[in-house]
Protein backbone atom coordinates (compact mmCIF):
# COMPACT_ATOMS: atom_id res chain seq x y z
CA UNK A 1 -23.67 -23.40 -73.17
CA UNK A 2 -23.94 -25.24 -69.93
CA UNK A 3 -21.04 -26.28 -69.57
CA UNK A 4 -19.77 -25.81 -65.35
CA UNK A 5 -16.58 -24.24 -64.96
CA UNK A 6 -15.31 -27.51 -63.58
CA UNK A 7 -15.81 -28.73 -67.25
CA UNK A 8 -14.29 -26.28 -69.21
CA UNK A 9 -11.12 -26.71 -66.89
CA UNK A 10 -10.82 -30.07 -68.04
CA UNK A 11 -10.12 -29.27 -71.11
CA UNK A 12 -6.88 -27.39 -70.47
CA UNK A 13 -3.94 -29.95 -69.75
CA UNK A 14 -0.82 -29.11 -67.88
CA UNK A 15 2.18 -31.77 -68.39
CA UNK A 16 6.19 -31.18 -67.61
CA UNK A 17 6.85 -32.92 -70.56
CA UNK A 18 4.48 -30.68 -73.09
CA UNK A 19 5.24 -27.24 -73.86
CA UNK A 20 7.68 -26.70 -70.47
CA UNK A 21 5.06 -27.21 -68.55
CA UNK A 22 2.46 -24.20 -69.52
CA UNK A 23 -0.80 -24.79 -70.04
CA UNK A 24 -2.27 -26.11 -72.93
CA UNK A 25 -5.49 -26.59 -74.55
CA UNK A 26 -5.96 -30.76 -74.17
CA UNK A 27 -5.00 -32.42 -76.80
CA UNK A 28 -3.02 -29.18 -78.46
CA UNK A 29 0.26 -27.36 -77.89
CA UNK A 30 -1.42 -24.20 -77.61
CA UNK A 31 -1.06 -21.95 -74.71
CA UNK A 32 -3.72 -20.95 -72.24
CA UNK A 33 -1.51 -17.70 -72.31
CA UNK A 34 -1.50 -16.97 -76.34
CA UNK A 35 -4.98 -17.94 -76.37
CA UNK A 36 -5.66 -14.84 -73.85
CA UNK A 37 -3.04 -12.33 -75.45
CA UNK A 38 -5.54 -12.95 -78.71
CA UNK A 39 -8.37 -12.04 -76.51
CA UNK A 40 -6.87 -8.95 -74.69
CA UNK A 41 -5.89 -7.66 -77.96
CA UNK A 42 -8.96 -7.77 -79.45
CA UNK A 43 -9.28 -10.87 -81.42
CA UNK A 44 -12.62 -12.08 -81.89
CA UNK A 45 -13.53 -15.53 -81.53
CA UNK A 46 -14.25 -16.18 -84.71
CA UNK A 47 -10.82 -14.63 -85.85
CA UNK A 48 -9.18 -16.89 -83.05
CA UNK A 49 -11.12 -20.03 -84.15
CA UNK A 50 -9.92 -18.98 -88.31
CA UNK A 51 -6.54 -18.92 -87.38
CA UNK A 52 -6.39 -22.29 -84.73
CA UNK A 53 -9.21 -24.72 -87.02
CA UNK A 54 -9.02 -27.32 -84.04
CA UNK A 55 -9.75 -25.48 -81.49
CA UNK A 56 -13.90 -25.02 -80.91
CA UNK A 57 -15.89 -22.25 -78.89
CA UNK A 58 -15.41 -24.14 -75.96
CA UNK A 59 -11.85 -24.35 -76.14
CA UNK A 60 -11.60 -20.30 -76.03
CA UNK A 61 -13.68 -20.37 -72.92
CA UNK A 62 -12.13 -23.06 -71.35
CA UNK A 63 -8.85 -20.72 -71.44
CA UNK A 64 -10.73 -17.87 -69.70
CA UNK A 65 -11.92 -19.88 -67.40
CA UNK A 66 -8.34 -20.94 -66.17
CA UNK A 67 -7.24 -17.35 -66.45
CA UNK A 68 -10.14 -16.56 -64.16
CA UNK A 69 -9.04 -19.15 -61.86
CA UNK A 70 -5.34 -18.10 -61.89
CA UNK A 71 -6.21 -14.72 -61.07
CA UNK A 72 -7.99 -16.14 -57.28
CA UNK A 73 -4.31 -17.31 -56.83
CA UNK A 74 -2.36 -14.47 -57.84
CA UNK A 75 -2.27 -11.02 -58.70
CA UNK A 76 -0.08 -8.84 -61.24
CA UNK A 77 1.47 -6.00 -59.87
CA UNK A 78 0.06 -3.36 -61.85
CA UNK A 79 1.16 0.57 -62.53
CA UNK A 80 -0.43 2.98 -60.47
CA UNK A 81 -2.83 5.27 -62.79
CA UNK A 82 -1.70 8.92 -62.94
C-alpha cells in the first residue's frame, strides 16, 4: 500500500497507436475513463476486479490517481446547483 503516486502513474500508458490515444491501463486496452465511470457509479472494487480478471487493486488506483492528476489540469464545467 505504499506505493507513491509517481508509481501508480506508471502503470497507466498513453500511445497514439492504442485505443486513439486514451489512456489505458499498461499492458491493457482498458480506459482510465471506463475504469472511473465504474467507480462513480458505484462499482466496488471487487465488482470491478470480477468483471476485468487482469486488472489488480493497484490497477484501480492507479486510474484514480491519473484522474486526480487530470483534474490539477483541467476543470469540467459543471451546472450551477438550484
Amino acid at each position: 500500500m505504499g506505493e507513491t503516486k509517481h508509481e501508480l502513474l506508471q502503470r497507466i500508458s498513453v500511445n497514439p497507436n492504442i485505443c486513439f490515444g486514451k489512456p489505458c491501463i499498461r499492458g491493457h486496452r482498458i480506459w482510465v475513463s471506463l475504469i472511473l465511470d465504474m467507480l462513480a457509479a458505484g462499482m466496488s472494487h471487487d465488482e470491478i476486479l470480477a468483471n476485468y480478471p487482469g486488472l489488480s487493486e493497484l490497477d484501480l488506483r492507479a486510474c484514480i490517481a491519473y484522474g486526480s492528476e487530470m483534474s490539477r489540469e483541467r476543470f469540467v464545467d459543471l451546472p450551477h446547483g438550484a
